[in-house]
N, C-alpha and C. Protein backbone atom coordinates (compact mmCIF):
# COMPACT_ATOMS: atom_id res chain seq x y z
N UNK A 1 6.84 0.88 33.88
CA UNK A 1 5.93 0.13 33.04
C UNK A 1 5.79 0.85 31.70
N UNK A 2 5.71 -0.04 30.81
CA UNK A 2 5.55 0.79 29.59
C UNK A 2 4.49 0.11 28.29
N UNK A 3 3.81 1.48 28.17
CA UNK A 3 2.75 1.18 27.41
C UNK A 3 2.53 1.54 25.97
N UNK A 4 2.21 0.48 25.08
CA UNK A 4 2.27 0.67 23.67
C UNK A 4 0.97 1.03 23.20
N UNK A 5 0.71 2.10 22.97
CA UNK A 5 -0.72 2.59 22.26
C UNK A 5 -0.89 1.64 20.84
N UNK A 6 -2.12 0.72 21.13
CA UNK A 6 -2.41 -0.18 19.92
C UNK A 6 -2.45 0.40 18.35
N UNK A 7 -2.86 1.62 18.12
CA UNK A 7 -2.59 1.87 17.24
C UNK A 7 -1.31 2.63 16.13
N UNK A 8 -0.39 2.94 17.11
CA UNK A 8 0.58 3.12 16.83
C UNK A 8 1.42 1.40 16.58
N UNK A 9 0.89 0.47 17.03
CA UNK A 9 1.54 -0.83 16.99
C UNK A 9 1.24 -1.23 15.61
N UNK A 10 -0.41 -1.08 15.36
CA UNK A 10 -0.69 -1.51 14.13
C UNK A 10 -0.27 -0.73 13.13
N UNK A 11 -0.04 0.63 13.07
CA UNK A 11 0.62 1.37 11.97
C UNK A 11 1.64 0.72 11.70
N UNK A 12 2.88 0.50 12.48
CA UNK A 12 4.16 -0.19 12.19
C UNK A 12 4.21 -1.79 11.58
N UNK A 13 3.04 -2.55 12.10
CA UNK A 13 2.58 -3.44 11.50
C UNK A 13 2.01 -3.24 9.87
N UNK A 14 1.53 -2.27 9.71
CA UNK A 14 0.99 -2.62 8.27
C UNK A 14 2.19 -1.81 7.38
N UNK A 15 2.85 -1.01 7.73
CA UNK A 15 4.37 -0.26 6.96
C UNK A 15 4.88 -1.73 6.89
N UNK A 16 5.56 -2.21 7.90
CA UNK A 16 5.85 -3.29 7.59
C UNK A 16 5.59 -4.71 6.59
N UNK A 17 4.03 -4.91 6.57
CA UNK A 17 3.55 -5.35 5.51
C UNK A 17 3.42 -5.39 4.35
N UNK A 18 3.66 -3.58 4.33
CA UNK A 18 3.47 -3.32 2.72
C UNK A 18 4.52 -3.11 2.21
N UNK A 19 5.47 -3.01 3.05
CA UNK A 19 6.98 -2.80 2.48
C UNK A 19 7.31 -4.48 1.31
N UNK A 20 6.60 -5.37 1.25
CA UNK A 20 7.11 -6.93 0.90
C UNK A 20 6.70 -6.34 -0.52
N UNK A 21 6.98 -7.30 -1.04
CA UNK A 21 7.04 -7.20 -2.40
C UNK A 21 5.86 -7.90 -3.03
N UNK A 22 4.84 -7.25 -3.69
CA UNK A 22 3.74 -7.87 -4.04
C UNK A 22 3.63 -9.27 -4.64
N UNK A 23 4.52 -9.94 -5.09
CA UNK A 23 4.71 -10.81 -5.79
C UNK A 23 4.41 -11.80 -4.20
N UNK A 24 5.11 -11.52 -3.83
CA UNK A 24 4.94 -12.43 -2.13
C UNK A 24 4.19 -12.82 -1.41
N UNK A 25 3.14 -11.88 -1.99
CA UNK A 25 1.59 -12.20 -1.11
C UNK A 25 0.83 -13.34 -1.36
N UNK A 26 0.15 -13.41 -0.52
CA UNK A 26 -0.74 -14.64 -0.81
C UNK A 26 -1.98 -13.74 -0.93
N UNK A 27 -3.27 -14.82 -0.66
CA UNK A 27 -4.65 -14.30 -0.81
C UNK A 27 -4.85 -14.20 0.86
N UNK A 28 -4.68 -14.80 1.28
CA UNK A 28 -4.70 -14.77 2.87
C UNK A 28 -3.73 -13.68 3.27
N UNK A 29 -2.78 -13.45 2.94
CA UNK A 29 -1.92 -12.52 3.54
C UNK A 29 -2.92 -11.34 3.05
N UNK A 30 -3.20 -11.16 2.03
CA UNK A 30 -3.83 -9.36 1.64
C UNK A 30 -4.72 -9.63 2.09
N UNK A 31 -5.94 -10.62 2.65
CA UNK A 31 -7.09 -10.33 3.30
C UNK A 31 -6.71 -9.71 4.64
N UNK A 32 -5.46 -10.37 5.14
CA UNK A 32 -5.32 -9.69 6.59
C UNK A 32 -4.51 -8.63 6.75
N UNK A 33 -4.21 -7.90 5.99
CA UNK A 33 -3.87 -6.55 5.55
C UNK A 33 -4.48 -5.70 5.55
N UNK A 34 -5.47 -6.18 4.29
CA UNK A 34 -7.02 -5.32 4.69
C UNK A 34 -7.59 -5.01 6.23
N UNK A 35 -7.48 -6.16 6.82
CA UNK A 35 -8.46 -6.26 8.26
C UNK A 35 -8.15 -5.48 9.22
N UNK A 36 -6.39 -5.74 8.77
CA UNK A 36 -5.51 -4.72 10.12
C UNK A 36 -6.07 -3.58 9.77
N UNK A 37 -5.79 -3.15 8.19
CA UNK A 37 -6.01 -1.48 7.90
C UNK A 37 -7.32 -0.98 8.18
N UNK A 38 -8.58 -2.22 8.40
CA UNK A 38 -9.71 -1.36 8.96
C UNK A 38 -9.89 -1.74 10.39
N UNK A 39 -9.26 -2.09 11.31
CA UNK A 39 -8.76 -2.18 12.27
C UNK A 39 -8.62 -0.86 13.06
N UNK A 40 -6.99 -0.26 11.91
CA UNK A 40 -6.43 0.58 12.32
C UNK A 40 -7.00 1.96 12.00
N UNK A 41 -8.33 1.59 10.86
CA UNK A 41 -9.07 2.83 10.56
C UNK A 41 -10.51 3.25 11.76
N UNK A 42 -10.56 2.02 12.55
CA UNK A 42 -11.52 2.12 13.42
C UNK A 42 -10.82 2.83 14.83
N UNK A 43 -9.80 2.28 14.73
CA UNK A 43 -9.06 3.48 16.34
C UNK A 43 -8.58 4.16 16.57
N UNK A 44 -8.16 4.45 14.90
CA UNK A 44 -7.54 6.41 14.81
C UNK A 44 -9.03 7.32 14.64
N UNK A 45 -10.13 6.34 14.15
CA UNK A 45 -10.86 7.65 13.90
C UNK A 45 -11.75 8.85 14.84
N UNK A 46 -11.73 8.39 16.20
CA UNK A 46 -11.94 8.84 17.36
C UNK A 46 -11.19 10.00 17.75
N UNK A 47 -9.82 10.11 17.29
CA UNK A 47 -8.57 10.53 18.25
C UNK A 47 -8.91 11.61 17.16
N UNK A 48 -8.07 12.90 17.63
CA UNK A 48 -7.77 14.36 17.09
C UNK A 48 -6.88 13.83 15.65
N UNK A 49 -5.54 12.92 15.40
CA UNK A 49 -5.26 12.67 14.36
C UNK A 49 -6.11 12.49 13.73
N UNK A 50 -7.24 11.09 13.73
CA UNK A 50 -8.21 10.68 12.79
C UNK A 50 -9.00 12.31 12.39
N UNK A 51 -9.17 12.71 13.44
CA UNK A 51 -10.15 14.02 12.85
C UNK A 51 -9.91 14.85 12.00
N UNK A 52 -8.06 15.38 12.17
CA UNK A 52 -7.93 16.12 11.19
C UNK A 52 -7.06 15.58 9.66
N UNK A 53 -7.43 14.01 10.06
CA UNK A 53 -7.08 13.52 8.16
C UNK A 53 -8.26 13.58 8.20
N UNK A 54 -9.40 13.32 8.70
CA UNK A 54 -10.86 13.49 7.72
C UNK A 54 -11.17 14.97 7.58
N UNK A 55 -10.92 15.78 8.00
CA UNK A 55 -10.70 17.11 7.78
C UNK A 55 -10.30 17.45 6.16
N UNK A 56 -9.14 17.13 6.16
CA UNK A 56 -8.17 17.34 4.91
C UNK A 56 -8.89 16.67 3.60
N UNK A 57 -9.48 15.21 3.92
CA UNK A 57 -10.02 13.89 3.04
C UNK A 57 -11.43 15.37 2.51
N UNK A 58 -11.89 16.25 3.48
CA UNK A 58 -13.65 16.77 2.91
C UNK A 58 -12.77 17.92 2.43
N UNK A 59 -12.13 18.71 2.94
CA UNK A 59 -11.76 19.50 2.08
C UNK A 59 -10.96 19.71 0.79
N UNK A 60 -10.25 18.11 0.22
CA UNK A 60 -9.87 17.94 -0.92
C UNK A 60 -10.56 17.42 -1.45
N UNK A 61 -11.86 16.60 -1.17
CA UNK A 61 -13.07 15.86 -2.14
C UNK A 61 -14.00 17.43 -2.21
N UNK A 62 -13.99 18.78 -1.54
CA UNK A 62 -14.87 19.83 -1.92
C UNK A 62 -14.52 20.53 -2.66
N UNK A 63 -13.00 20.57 -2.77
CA UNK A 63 -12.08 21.36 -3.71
C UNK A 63 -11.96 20.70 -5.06
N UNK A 64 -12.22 19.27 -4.94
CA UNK A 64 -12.11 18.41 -6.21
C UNK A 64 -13.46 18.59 -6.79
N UNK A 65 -14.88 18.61 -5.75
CA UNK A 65 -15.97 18.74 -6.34
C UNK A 65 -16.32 20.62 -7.04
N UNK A 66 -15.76 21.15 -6.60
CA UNK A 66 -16.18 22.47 -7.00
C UNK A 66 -15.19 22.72 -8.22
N UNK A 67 -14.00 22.14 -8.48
CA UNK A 67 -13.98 22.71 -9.45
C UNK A 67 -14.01 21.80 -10.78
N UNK A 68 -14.93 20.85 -10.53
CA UNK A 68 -15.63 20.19 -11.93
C UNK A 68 -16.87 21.11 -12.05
N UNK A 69 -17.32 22.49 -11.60
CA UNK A 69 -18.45 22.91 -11.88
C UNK A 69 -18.01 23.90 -12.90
């Protein structure tokens, strides 16, 4: 039996998406682009991946904030 972890499905889904050529899109197509990508931002962010891109995301917004001082 073999099992596809949903969010690895939707990653390949939205590479796929964005690979088209902007000209191609519709308004409906980029709304559901968006949806997947917060979709796919809601079920990585649980997992050890999600943790350590938000990791990286505070320590380059602290490094960006400290040195505008």
């Amino acid at each position: 039996m073999v099992t596809i972890n949903v969010a690895v499905l939707l990653a390949i889904i939205i590479i796929l998406r964005l690979r088209r050529r902007t000209q191609a899109r519709s308004r409906f197509d980029e709304k559901l682009t968006v949806a997947i990508v917060l979709v796919f931002g809601v079920l990585i962010a649980p997992t050890a991946f999600g943790q350590g891109i938000l990791d990286v995301v505070v320590q380059v917004v602290q490094g960006v904030s400290q040195s505008g001082r």
